[in-house]
N, C-alpha and C. Protein backbone atom coordinates (compact mmCIF):
# COMPACT_ATOMS: atom_id res chain seq x y z
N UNK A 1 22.11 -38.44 -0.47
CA UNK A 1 21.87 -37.39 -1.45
C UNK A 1 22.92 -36.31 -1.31
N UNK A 2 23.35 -35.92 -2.40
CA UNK A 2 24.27 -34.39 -2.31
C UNK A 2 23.49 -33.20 -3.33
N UNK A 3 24.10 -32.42 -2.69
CA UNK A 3 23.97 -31.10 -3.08
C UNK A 3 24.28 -31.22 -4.61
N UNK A 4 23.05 -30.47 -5.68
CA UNK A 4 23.55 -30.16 -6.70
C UNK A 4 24.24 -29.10 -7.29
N UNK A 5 25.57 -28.63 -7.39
CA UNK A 5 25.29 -26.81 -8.04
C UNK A 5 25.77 -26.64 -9.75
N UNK A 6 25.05 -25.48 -9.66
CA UNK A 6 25.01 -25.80 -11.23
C UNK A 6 25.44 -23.45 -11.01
N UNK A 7 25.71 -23.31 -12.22
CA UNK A 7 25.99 -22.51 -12.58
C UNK A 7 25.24 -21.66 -14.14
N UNK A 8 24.48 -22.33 -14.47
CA UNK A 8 23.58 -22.29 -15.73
C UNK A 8 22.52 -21.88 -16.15
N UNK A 9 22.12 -20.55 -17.01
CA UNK A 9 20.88 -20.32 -17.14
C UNK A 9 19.89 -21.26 -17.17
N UNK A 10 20.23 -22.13 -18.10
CA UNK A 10 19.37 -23.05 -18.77
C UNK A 10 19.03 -23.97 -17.27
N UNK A 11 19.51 -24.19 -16.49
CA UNK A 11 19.00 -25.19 -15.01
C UNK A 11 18.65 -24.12 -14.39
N UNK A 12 18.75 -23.03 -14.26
CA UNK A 12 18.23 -21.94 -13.75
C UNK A 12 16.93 -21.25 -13.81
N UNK A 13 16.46 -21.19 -15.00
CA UNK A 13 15.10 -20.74 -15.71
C UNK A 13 14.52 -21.23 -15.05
N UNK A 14 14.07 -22.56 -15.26
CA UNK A 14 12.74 -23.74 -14.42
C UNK A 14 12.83 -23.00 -13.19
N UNK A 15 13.43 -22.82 -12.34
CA UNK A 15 13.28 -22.79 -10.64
C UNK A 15 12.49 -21.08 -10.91
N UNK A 16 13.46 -20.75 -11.69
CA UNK A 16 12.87 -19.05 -11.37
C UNK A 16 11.51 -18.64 -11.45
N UNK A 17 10.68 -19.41 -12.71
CA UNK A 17 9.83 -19.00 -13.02
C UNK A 17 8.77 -19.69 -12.32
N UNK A 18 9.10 -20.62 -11.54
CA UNK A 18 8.44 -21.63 -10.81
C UNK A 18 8.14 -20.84 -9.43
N UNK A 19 8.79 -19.74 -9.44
CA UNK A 19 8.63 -19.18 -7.71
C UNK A 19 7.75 -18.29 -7.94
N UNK A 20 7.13 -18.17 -6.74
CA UNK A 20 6.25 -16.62 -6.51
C UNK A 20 6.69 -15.85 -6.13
N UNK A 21 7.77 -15.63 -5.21
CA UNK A 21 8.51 -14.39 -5.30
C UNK A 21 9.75 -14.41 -4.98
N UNK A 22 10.44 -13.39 -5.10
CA UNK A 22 12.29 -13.57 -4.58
C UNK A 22 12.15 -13.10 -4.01
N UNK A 23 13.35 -13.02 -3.10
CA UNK A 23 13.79 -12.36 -2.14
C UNK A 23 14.89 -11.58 -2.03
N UNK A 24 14.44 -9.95 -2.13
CA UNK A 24 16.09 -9.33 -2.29
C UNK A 24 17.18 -9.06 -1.19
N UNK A 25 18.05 -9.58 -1.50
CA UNK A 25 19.39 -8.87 -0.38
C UNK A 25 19.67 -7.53 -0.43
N UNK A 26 19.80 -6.73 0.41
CA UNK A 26 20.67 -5.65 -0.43
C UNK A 26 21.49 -5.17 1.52
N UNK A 27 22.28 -4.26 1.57
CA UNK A 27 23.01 -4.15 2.55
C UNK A 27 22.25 -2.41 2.86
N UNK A 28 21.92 -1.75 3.57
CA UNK A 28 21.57 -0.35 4.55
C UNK A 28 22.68 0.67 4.38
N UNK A 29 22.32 1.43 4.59
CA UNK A 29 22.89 2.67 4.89
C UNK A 29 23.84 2.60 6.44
N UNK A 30 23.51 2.19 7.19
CA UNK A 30 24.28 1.47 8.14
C UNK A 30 25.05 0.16 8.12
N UNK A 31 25.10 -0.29 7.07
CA UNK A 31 25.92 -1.74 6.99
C UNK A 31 25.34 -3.14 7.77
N UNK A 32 24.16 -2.78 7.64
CA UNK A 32 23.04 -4.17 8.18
C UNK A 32 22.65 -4.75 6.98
N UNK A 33 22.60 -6.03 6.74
CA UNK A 33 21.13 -6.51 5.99
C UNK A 33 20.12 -6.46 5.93
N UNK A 34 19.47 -6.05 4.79
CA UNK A 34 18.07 -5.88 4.63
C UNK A 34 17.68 -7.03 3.07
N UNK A 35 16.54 -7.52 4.40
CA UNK A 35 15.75 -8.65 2.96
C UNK A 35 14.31 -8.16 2.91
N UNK A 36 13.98 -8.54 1.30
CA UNK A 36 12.12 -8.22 1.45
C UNK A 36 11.88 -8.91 0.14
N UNK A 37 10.93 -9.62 0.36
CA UNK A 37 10.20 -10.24 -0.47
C UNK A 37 9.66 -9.70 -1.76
N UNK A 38 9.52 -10.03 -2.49
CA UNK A 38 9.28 -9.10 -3.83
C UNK A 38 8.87 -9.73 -5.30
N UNK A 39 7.57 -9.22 -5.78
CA UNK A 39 7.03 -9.81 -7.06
C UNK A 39 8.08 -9.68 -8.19
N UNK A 40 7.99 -10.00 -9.05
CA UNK A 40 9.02 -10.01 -10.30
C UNK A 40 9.13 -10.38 -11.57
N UNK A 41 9.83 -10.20 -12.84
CA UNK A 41 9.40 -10.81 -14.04
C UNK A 41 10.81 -11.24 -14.45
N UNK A 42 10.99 -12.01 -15.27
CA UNK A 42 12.44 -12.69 -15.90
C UNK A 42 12.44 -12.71 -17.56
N UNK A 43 13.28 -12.10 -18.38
CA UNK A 43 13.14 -12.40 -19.75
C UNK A 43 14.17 -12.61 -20.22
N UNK A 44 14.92 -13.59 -19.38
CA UNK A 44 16.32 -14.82 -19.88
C UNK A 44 17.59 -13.63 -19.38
N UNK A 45 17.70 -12.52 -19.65
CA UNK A 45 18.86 -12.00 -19.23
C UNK A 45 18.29 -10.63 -17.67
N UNK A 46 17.45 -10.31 -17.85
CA UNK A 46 17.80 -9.60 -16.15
C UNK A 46 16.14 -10.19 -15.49
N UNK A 47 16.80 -10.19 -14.36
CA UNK A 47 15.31 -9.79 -13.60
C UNK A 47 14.58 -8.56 -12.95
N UNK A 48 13.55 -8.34 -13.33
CA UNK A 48 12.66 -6.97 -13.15
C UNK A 48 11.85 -6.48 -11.63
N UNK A 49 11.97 -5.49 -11.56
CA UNK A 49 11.01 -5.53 -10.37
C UNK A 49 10.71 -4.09 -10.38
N UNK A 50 9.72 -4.30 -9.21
CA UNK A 50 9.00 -2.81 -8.91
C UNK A 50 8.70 -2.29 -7.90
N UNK A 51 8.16 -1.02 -7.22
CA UNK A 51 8.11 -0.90 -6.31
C UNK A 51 7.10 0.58 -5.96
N UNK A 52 6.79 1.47 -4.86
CA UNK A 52 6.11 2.23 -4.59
C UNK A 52 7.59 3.13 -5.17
N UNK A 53 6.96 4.69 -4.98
CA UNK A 53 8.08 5.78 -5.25
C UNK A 53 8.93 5.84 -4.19
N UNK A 54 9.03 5.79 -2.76
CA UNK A 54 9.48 6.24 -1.81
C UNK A 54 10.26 5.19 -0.64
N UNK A 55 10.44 5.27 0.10
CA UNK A 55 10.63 3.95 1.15
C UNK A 55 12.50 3.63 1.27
N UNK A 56 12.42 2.85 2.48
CA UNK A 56 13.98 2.48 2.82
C UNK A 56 14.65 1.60 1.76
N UNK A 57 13.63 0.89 1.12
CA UNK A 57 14.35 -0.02 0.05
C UNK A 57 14.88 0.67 -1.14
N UNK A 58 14.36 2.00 -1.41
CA UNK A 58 14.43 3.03 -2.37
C UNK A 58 15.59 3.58 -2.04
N UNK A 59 15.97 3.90 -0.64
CA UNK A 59 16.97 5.06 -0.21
C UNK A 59 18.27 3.77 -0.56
N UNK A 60 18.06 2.50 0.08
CA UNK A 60 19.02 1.71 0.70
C UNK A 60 19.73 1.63 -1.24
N UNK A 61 18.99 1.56 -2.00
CA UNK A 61 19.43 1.04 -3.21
C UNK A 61 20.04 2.21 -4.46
N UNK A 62 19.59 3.05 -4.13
CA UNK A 62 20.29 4.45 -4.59
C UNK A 62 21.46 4.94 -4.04
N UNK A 63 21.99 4.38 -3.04
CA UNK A 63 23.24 4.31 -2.29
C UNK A 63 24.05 3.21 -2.87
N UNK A 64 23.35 2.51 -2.36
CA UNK A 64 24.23 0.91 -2.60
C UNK A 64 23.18 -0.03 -3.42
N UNK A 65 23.44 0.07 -4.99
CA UNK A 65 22.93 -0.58 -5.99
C UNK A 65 23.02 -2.09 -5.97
N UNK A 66 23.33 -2.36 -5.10
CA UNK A 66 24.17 -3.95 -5.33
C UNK A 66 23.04 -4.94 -4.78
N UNK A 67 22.91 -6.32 -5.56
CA UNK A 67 21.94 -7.06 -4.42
C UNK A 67 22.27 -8.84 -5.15
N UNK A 68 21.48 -9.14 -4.32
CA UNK A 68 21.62 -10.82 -4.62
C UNK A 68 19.94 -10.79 -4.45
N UNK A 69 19.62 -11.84 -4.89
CA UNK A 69 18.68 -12.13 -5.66
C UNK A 69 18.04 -13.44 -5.23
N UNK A 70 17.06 -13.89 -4.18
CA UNK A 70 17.49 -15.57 -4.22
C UNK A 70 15.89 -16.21 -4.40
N UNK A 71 15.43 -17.09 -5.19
CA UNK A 71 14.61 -17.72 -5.54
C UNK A 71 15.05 -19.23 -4.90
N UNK A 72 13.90 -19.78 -4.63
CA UNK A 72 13.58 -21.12 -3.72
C UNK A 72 12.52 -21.51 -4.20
N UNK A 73 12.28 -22.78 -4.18
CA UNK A 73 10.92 -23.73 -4.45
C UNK A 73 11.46 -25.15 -4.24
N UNK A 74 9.75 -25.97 -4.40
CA UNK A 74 10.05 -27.37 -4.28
C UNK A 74 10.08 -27.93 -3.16
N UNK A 75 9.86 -27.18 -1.69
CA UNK A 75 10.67 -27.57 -0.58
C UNK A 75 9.82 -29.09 -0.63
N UNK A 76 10.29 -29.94 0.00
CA UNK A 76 9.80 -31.21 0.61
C UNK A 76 10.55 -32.51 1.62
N UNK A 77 9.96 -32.06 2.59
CA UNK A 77 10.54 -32.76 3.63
C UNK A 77 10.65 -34.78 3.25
N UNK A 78 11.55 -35.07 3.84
CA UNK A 78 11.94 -36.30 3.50
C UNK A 78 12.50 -36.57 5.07
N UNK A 79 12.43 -38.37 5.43
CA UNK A 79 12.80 -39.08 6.24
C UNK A 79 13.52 -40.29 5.82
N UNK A 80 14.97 -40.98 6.42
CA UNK A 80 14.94 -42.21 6.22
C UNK A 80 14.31 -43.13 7.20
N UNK A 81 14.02 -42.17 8.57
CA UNK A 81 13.52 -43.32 9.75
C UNK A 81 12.88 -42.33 10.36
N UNK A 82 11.15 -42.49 10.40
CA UNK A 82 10.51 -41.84 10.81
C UNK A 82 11.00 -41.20 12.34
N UNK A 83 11.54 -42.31 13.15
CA UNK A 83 11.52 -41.90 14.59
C UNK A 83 12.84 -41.40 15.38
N UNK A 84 13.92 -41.12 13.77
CA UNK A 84 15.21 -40.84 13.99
C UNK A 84 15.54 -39.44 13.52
N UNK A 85 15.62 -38.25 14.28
CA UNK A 85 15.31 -36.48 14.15
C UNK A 85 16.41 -36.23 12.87
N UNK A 86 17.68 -36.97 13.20
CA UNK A 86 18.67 -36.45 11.98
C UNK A 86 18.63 -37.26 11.41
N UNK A 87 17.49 -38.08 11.03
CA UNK A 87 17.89 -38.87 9.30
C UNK A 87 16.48 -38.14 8.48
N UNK A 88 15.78 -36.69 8.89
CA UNK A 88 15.00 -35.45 8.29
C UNK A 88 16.30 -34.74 7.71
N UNK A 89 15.59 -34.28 6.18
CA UNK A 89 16.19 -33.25 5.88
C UNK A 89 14.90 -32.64 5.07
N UNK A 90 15.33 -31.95 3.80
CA UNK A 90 14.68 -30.56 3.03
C UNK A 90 14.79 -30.92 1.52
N UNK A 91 14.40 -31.47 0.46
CA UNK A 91 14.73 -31.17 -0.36
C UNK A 91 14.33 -29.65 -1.09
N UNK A 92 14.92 -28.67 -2.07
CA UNK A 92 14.71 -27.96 -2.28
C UNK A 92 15.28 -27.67 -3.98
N UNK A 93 15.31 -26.63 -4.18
CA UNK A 93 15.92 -26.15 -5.63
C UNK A 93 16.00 -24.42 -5.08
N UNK A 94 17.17 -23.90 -5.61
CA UNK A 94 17.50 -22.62 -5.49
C UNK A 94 18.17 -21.83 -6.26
N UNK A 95 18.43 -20.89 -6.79
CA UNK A 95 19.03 -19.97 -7.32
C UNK A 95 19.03 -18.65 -6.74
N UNK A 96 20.26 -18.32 -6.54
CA UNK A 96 20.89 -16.70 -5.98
C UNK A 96 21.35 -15.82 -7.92
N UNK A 97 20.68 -15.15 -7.79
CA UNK A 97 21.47 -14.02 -8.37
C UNK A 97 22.14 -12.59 -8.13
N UNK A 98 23.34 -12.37 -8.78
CA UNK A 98 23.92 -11.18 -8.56
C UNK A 98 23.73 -9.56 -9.25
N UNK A 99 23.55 -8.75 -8.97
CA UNK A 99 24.19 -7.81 -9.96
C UNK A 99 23.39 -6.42 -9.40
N UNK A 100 23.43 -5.72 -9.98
CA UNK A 100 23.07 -4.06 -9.63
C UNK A 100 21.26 -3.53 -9.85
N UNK A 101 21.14 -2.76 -9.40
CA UNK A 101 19.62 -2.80 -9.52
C UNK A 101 20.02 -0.94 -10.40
N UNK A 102 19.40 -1.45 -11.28
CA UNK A 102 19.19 0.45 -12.57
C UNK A 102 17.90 0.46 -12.22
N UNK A 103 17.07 2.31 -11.37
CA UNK A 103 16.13 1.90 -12.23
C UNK A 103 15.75 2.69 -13.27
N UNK A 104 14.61 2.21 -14.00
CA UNK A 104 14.26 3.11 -15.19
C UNK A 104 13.60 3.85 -15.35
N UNK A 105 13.59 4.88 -16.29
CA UNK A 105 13.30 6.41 -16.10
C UNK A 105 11.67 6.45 -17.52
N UNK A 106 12.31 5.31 -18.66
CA UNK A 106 11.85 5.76 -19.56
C UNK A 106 10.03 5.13 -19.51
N UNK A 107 9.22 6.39 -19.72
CA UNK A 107 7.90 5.53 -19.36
C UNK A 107 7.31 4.11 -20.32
N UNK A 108 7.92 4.09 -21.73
CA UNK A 108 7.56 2.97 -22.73
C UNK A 108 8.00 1.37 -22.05
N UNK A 109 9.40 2.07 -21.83
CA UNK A 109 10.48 0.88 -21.04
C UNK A 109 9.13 0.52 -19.84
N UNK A 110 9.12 1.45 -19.27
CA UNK A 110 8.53 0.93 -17.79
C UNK A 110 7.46 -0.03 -18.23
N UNK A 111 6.62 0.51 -18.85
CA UNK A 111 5.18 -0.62 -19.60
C UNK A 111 5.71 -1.59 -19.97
N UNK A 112 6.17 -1.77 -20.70
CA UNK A 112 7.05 -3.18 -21.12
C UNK A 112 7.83 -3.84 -19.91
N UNK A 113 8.41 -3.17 -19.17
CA UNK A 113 8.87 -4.56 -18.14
C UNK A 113 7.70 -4.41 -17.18
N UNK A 114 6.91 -3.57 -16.54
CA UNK A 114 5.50 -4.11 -15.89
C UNK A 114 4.71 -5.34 -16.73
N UNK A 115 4.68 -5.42 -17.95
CA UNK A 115 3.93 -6.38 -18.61
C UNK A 115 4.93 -7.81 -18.37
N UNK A 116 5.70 -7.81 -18.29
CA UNK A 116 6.67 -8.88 -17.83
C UNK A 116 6.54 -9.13 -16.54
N UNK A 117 6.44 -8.40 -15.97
CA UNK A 117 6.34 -8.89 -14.20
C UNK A 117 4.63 -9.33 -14.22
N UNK A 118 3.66 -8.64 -14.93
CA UNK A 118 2.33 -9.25 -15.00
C UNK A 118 2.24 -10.42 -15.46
N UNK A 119 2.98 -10.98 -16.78
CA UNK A 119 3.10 -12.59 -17.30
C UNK A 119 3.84 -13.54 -16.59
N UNK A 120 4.68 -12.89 -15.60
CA UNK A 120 4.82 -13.82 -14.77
C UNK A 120 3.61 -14.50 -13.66
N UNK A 121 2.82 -13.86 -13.06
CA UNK A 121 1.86 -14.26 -12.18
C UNK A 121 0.59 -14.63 -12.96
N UNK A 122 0.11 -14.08 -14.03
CA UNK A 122 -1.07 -13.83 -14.69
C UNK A 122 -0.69 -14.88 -16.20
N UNK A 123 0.07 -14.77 -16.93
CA UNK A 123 0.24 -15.40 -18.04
C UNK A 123 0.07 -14.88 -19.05
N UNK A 124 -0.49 -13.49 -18.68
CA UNK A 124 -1.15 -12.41 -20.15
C UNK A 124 0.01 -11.28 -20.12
N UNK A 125 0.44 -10.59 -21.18
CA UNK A 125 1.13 -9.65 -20.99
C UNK A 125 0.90 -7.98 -22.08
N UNK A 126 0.02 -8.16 -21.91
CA UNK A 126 -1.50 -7.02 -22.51
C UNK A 126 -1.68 -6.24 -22.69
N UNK A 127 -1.35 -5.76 -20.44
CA UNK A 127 -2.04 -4.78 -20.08
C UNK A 127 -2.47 -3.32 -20.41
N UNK A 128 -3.00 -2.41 -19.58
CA UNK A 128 -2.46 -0.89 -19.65
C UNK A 128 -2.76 -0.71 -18.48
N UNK A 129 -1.50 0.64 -18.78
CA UNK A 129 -1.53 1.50 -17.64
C UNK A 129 -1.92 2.77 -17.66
N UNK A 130 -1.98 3.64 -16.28
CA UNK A 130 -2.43 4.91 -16.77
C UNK A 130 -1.24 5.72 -16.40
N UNK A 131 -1.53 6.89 -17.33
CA UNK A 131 0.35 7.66 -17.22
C UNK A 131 0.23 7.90 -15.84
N UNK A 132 -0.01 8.58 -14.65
CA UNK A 132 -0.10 8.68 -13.23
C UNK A 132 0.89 7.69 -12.62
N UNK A 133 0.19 6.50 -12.58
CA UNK A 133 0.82 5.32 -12.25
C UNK A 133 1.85 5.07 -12.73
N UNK A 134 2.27 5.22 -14.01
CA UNK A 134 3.59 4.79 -14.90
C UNK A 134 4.70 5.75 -14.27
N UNK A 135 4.11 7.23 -14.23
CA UNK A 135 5.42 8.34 -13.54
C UNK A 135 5.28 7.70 -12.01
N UNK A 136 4.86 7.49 -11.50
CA UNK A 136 4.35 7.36 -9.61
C UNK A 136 5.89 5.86 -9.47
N UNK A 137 5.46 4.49 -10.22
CA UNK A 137 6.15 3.55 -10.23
C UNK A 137 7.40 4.19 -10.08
N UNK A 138 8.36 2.84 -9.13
CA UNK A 138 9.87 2.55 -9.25
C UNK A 138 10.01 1.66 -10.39
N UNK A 139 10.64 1.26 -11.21
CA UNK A 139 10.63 -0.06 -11.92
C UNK A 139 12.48 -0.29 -12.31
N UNK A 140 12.73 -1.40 -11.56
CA UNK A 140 14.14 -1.49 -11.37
C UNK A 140 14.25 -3.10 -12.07
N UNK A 141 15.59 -2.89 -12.75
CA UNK A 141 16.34 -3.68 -13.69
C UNK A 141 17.18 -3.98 -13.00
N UNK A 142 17.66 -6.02 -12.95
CA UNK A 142 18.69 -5.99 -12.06
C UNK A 142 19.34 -7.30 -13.55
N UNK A 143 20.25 -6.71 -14.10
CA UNK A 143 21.13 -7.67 -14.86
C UNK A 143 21.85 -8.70 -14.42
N UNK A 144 21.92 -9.93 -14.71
CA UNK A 144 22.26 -11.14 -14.46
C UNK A 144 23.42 -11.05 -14.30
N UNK A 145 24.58 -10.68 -13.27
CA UNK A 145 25.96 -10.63 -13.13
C UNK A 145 26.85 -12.30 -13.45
N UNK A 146 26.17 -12.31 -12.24
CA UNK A 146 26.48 -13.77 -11.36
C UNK A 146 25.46 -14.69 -10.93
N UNK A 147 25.85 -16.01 -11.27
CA UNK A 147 24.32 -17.20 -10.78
C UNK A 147 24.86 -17.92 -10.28
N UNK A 148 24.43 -18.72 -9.02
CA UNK A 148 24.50 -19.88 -8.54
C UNK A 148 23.26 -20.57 -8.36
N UNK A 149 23.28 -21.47 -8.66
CA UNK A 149 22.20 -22.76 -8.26
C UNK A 149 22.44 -23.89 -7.38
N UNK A 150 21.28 -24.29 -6.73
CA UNK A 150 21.56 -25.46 -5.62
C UNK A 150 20.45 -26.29 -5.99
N UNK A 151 20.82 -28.02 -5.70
CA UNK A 151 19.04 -28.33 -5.80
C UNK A 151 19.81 -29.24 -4.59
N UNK A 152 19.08 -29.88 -3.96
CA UNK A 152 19.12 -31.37 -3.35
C UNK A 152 17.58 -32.03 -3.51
N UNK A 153 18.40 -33.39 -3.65
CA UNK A 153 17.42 -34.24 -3.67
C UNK A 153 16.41 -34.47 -4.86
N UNK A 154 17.00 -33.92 -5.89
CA UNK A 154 16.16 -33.57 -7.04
C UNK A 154 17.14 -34.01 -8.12
């Protein structure tokens, strides 16, 4: 089996929406990596996210806007010889995305991409909110710069 990579929304979509959550990169205020797991919504050109008002992921990204993006699914272990350690591998499917995290200020905007991050997990996109909550929210836009995709075994 080899590695697939693809470069393409369209092979891209399926995996994304298939995950429960990504995982963001972004780099510290000290020049470390920082990853954290994170709910999200997709509507073909950026992916959405959200967050509490405050926190290191808040500081780290108002500095340094920049992040990668990486969605995974599918994993499934495979053997050619049960009793032989390196003929195990992983199949998987993946996509990294690139680009800057904006976030947004405007409260209409904000309802509208919260309802997107809700149809992702839920399937309904409905809701309401109450203004409190709508000013309190982070709600950050990260535009599709750059994509890579991987699958194996698929």
């Amino acid at each position: 089996m080899k590695v697939k990579i693809f470069r393409g929304l369209a092979e891209a979509e399926p995996i994304i929406r298939a995950c429960e959550v990504c995982h963001m990169g972004m780099v510290d205020t000290e020049n470390m990596p920082y990853t954290l797991p994170m709910n999200f919504g997709f509507d073909g050109d950026s992916i959405f996210l959200h967050s509490g008002p405050d926190g290191k992921k808040i500081n780290i990204l108002k500095h340094k806007p920049e992040v990668c993006l990486n969605f995974s699914t599918d994993y499934k272990m495979y053997h050619q010889s049960e009793d032989v350690a390196c003929s195990y591998g992983m199949r998987y499917r993946s996509v990294l995305i690139f680009g800057k995290v904006e976030f947004v200020q405007d409260e209409t905007e904000k309802r509208r991409i919260l309802n997107i991050i809700m149809k992702q997990y839920s399937g309904r996109d409905d809701y309401k909110y109450n203004d409190p909550a709508i000013r309190n929210v982070k709600v950050m836009q990260v535009k599709i710069e750059r994509l890579e995709g991987r699958t194996f075994g698929y």
